[in-house]
Each structure stands twice: as C-alpha cells, then as structure tokens.
ModelCIF file with pLDDT and N, C-alpha, C, O atoms, coordinates in Angstrom:
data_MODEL
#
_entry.id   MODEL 
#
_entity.id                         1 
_entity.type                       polymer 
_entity.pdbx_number_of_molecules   1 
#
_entity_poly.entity_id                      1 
_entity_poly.type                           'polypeptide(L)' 
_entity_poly.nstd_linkage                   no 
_entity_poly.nstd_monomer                   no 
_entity_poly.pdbx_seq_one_letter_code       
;(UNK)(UNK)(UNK)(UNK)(UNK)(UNK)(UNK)(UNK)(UNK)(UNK)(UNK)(UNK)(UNK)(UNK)(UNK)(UNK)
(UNK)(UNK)(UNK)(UNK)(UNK)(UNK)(UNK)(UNK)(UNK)(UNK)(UNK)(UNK)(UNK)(UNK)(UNK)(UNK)
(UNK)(UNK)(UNK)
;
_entity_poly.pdbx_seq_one_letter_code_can   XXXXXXXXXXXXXXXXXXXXXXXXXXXXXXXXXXX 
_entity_poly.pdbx_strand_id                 A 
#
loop_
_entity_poly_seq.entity_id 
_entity_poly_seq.num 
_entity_poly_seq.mon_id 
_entity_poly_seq.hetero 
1 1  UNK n 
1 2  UNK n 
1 3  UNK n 
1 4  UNK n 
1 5  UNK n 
1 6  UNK n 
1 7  UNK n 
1 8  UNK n 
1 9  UNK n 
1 10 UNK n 
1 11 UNK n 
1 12 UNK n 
1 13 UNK n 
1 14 UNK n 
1 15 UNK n 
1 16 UNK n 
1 17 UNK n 
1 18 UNK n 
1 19 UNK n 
1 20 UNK n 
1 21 UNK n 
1 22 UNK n 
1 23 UNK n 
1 24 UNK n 
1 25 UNK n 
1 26 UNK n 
1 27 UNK n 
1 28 UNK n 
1 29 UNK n 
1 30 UNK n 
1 31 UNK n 
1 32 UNK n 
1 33 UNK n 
1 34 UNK n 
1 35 UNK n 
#
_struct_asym.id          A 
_struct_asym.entity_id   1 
#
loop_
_ma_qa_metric.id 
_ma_qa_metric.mode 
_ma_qa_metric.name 
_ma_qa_metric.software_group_id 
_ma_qa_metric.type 
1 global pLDDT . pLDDT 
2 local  pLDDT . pLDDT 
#
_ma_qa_metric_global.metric_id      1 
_ma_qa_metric_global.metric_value   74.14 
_ma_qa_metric_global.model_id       1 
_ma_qa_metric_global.ordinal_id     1 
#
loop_
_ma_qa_metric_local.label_asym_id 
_ma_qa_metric_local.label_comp_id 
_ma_qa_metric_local.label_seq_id 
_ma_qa_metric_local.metric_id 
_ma_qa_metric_local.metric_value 
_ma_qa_metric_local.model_id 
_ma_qa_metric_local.ordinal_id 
A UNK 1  2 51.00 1 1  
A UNK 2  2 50.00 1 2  
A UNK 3  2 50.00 1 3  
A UNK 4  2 50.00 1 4  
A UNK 5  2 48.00 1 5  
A UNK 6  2 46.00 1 6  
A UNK 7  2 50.00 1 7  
A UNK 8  2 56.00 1 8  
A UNK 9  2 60.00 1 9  
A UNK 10 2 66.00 1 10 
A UNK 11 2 70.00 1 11 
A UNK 12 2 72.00 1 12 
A UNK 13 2 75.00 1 13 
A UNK 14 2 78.00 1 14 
A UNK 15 2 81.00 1 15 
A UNK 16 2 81.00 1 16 
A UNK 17 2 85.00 1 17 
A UNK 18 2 82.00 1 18 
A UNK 19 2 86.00 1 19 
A UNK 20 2 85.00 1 20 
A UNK 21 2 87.00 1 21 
A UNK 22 2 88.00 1 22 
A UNK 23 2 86.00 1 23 
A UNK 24 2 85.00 1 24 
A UNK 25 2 82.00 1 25 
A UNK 26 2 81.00 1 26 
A UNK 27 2 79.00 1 27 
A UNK 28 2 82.00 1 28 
A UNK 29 2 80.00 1 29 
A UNK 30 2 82.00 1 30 
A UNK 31 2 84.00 1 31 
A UNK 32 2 86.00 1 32 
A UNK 33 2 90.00 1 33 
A UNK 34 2 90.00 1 34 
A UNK 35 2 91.00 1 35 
#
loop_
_atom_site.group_PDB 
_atom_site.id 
_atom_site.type_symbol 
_atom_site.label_atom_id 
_atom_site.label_alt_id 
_atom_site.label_comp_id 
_atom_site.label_asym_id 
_atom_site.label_entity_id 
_atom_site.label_seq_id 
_atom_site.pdbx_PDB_ins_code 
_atom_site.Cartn_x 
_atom_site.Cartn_y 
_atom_site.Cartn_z 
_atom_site.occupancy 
_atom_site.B_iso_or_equiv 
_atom_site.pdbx_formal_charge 
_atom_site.auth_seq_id 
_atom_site.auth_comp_id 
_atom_site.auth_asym_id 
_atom_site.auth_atom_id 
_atom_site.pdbx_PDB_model_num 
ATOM 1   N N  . UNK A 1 1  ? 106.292 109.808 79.815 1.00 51.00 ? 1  UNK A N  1 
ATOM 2   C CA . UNK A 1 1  ? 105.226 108.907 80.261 1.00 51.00 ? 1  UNK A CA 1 
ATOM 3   C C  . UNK A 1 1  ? 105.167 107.596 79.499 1.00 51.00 ? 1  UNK A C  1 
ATOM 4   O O  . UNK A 1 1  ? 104.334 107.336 78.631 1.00 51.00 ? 1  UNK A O  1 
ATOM 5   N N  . UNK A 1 2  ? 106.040 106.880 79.876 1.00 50.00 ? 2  UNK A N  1 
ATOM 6   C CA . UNK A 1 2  ? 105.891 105.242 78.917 1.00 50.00 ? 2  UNK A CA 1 
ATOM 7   C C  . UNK A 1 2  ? 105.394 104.255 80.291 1.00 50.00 ? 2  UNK A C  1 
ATOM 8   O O  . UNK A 1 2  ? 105.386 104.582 81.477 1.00 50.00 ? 2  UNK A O  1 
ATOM 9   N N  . UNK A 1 3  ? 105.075 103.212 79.794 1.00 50.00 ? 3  UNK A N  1 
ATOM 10  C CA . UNK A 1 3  ? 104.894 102.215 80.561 1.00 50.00 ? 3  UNK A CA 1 
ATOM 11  C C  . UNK A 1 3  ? 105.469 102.123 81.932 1.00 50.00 ? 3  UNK A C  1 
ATOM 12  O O  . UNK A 1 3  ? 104.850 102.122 82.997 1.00 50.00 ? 3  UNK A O  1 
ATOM 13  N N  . UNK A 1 4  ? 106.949 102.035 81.703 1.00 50.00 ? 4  UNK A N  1 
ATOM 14  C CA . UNK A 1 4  ? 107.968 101.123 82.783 1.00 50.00 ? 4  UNK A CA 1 
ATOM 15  C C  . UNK A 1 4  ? 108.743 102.246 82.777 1.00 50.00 ? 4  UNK A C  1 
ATOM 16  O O  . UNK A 1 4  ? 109.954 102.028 82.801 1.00 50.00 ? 4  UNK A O  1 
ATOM 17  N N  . UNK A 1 5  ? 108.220 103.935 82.741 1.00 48.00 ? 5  UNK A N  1 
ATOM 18  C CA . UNK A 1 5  ? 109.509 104.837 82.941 1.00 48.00 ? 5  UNK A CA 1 
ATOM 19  C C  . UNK A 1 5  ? 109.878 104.803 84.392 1.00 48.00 ? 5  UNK A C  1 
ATOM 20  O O  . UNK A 1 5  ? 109.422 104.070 85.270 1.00 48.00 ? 5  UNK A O  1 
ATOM 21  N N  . UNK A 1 6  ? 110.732 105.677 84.469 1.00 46.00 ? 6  UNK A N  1 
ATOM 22  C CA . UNK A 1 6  ? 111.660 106.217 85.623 1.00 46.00 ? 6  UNK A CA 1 
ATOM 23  C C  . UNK A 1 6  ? 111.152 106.575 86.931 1.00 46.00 ? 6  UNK A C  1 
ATOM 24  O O  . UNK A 1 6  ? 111.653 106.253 88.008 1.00 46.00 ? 6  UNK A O  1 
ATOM 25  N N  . UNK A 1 7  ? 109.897 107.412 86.701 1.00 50.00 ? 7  UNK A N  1 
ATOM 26  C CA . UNK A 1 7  ? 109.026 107.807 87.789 1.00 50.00 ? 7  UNK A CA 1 
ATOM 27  C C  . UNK A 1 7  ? 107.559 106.939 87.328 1.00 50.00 ? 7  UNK A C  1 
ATOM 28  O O  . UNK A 1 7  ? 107.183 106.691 86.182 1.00 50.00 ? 7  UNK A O  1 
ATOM 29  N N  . UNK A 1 8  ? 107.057 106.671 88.307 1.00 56.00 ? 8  UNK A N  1 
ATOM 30  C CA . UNK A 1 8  ? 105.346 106.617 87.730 1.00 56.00 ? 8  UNK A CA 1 
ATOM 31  C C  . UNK A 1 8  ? 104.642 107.699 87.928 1.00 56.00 ? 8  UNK A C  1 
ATOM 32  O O  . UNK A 1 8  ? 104.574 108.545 88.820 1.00 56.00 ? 8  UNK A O  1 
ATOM 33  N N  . UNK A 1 9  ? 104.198 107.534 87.057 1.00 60.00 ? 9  UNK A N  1 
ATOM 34  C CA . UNK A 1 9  ? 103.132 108.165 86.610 1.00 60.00 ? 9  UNK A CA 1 
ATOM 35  C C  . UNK A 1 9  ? 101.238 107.556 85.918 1.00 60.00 ? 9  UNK A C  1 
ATOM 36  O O  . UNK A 1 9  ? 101.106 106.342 85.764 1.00 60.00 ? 9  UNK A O  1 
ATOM 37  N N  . UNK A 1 10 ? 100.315 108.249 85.670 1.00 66.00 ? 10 UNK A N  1 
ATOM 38  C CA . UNK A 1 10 ? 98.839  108.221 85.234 1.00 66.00 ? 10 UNK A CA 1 
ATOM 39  C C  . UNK A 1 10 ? 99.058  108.040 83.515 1.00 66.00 ? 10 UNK A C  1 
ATOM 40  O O  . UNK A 1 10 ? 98.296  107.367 82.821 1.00 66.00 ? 10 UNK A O  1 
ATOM 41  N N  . UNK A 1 11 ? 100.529 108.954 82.875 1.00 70.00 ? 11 UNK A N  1 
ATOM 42  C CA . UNK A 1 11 ? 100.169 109.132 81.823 1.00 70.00 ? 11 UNK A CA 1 
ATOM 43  C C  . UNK A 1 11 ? 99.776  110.393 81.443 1.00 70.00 ? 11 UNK A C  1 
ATOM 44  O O  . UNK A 1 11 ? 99.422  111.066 82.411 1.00 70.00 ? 11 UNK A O  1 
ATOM 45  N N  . UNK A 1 12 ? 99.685  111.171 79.983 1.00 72.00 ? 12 UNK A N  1 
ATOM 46  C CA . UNK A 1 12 ? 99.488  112.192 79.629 1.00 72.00 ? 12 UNK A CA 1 
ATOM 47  C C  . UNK A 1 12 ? 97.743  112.730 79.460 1.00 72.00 ? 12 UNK A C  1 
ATOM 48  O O  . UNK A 1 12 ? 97.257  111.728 78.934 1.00 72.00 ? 12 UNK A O  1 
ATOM 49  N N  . UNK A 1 13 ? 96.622  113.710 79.616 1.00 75.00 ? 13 UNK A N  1 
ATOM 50  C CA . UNK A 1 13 ? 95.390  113.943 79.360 1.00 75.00 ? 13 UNK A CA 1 
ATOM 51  C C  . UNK A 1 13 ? 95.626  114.493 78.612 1.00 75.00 ? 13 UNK A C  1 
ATOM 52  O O  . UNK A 1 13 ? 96.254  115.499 78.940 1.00 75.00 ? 13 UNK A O  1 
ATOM 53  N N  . UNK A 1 14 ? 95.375  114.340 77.201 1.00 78.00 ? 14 UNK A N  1 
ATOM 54  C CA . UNK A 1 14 ? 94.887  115.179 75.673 1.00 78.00 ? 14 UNK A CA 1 
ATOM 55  C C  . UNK A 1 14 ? 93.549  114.730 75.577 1.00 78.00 ? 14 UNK A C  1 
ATOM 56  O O  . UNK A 1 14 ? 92.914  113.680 75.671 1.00 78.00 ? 14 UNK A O  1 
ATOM 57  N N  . UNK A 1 15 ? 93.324  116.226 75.298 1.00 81.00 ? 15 UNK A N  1 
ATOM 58  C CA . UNK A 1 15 ? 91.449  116.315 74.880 1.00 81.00 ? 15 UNK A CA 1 
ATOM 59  C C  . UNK A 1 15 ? 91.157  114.575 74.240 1.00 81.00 ? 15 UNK A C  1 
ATOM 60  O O  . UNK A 1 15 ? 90.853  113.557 74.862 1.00 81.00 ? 15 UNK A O  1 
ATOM 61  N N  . UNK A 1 16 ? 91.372  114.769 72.958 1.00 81.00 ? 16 UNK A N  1 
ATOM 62  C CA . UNK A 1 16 ? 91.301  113.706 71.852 1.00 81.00 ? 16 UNK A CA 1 
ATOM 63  C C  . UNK A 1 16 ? 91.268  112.170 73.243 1.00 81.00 ? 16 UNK A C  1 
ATOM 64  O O  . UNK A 1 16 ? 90.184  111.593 73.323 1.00 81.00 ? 16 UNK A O  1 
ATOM 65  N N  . UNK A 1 17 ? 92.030  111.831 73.866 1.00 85.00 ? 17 UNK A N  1 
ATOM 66  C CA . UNK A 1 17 ? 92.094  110.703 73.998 1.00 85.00 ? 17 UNK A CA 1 
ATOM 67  C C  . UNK A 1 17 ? 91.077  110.699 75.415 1.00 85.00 ? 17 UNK A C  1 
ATOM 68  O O  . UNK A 1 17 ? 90.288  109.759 75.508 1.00 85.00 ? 17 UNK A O  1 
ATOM 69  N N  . UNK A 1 18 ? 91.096  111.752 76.520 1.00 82.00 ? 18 UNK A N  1 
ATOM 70  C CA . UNK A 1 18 ? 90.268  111.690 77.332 1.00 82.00 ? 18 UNK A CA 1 
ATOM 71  C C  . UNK A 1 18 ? 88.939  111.775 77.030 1.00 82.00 ? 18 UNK A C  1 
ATOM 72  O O  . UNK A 1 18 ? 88.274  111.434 78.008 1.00 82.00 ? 18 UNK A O  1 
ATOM 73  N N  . UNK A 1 19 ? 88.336  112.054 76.186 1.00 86.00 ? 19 UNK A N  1 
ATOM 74  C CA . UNK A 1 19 ? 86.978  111.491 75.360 1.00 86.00 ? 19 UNK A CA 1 
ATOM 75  C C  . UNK A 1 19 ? 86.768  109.919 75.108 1.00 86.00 ? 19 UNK A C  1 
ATOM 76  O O  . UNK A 1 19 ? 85.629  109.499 74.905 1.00 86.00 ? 19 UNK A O  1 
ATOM 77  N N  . UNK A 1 20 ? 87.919  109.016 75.122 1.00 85.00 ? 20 UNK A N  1 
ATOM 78  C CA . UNK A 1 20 ? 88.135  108.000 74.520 1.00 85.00 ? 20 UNK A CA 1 
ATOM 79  C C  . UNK A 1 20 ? 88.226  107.642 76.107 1.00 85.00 ? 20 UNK A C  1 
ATOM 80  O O  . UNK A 1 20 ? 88.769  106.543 76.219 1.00 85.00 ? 20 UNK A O  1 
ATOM 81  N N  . UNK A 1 21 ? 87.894  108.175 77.320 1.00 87.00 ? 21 UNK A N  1 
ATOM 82  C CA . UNK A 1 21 ? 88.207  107.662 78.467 1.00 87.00 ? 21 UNK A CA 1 
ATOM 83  C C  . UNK A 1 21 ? 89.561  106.927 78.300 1.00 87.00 ? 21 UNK A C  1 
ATOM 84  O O  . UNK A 1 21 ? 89.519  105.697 78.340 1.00 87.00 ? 21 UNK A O  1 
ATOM 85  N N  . UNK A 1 22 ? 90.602  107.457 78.143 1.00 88.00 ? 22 UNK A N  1 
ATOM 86  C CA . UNK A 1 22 ? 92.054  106.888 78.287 1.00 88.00 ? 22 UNK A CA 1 
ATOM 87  C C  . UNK A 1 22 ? 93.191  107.937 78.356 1.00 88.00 ? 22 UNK A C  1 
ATOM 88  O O  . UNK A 1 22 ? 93.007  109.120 78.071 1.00 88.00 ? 22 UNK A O  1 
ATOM 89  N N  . UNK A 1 23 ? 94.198  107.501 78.693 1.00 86.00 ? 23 UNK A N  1 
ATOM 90  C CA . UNK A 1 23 ? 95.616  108.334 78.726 1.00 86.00 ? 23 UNK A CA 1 
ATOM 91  C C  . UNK A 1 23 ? 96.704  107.881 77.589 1.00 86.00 ? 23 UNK A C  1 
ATOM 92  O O  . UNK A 1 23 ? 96.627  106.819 76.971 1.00 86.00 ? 23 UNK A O  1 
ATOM 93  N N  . UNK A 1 24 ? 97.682  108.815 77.423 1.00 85.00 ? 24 UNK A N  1 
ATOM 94  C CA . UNK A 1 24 ? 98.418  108.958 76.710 1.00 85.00 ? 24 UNK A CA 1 
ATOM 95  C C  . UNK A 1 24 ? 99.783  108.511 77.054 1.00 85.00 ? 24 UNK A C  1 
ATOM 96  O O  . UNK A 1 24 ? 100.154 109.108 78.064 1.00 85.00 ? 24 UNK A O  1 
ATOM 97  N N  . UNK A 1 25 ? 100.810 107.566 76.536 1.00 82.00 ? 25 UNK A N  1 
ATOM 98  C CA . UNK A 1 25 ? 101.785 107.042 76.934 1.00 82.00 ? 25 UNK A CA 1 
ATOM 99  C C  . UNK A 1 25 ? 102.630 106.681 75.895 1.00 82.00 ? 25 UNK A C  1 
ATOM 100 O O  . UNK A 1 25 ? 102.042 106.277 74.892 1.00 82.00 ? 25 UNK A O  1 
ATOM 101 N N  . UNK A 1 26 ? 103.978 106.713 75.841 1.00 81.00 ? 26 UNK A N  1 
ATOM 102 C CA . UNK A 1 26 ? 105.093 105.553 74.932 1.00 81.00 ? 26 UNK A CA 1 
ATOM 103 C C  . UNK A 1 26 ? 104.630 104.320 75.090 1.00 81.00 ? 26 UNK A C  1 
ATOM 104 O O  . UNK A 1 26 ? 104.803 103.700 76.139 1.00 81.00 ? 26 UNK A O  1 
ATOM 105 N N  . UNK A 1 27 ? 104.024 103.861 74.115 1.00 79.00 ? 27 UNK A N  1 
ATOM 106 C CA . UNK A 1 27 ? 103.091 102.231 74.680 1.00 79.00 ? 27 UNK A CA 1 
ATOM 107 C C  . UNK A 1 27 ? 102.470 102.200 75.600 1.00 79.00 ? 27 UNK A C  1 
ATOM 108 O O  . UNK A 1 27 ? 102.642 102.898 76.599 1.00 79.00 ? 27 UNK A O  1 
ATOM 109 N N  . UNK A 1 28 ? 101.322 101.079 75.368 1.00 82.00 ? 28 UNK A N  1 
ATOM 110 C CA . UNK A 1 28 ? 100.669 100.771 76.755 1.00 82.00 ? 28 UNK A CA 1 
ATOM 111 C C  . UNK A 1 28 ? 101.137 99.826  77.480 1.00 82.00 ? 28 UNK A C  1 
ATOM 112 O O  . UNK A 1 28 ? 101.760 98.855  77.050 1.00 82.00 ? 28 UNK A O  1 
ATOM 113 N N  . UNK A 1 29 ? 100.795 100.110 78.915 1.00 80.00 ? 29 UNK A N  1 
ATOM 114 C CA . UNK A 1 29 ? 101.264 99.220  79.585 1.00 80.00 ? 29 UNK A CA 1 
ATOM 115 C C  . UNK A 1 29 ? 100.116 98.022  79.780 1.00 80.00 ? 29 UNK A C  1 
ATOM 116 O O  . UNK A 1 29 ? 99.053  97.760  79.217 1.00 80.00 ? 29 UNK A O  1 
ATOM 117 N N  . UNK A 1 30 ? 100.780 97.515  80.722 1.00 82.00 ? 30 UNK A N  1 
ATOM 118 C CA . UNK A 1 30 ? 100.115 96.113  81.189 1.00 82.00 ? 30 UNK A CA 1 
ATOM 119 C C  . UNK A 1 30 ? 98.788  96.068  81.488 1.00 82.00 ? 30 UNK A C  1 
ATOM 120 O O  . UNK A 1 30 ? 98.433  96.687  82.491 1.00 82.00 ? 30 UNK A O  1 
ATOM 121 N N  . UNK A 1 31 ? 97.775  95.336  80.696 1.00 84.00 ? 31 UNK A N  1 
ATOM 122 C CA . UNK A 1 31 ? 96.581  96.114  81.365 1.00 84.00 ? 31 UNK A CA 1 
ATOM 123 C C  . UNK A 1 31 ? 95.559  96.952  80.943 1.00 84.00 ? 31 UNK A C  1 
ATOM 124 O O  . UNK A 1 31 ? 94.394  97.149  81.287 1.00 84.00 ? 31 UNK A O  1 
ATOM 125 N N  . UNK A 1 32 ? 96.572  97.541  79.819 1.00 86.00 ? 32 UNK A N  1 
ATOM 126 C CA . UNK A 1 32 ? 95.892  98.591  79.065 1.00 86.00 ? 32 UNK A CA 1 
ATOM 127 C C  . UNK A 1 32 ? 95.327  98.315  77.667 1.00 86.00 ? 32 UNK A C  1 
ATOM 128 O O  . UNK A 1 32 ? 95.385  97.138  77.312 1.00 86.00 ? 32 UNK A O  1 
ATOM 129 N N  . UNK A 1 33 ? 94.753  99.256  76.754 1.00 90.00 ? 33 UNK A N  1 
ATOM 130 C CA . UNK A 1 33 ? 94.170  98.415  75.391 1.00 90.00 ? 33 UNK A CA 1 
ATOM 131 C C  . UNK A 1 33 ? 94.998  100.082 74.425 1.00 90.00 ? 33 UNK A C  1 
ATOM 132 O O  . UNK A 1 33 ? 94.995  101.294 74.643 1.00 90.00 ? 33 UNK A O  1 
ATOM 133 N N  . UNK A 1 34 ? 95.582  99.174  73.377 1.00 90.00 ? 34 UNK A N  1 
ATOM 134 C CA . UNK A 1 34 ? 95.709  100.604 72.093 1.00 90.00 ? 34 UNK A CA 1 
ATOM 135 C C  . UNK A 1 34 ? 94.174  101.084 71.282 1.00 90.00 ? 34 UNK A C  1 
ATOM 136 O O  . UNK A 1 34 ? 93.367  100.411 70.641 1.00 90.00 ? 34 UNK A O  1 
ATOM 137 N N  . UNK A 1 35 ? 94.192  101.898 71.482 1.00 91.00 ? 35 UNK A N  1 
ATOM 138 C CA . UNK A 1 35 ? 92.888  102.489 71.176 1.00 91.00 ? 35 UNK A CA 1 
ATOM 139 C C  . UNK A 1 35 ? 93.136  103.578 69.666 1.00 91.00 ? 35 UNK A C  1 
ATOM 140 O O  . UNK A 1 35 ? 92.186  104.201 69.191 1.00 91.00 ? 35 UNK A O  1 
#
C-alpha cells in the first residue's frame, strides 16, 4: 500500500491510526498529511 503502487488501493486500517481518522501507507500520497 504506497502512494503510486501497482494496484490502488484505500491503504492499510490499524487500530492506532484509524483513531487518528487516517490510513496506513509507504508515504503519503498527494493530498494527504503525515500524522
């Protein structure tokens, strides 16, 4: 799940970060904020 992979995708849901209302990725993409 990175930015600009192969397939698209949403990104990964871990507890920890879906509290943080966000997803999990190899970098963020465009758009997105590092949290």
């Amino acid at each position: 799940p990175s930015g600009n992979g192969l397939f698209r995708h949403d990104g990964i849901q871990i507890r920890t970060c879906t509290a943080l209302k966000g997803r999990c990725f190899f970098g963020c993409r465009a758009g997105w904020t590092w949290v």
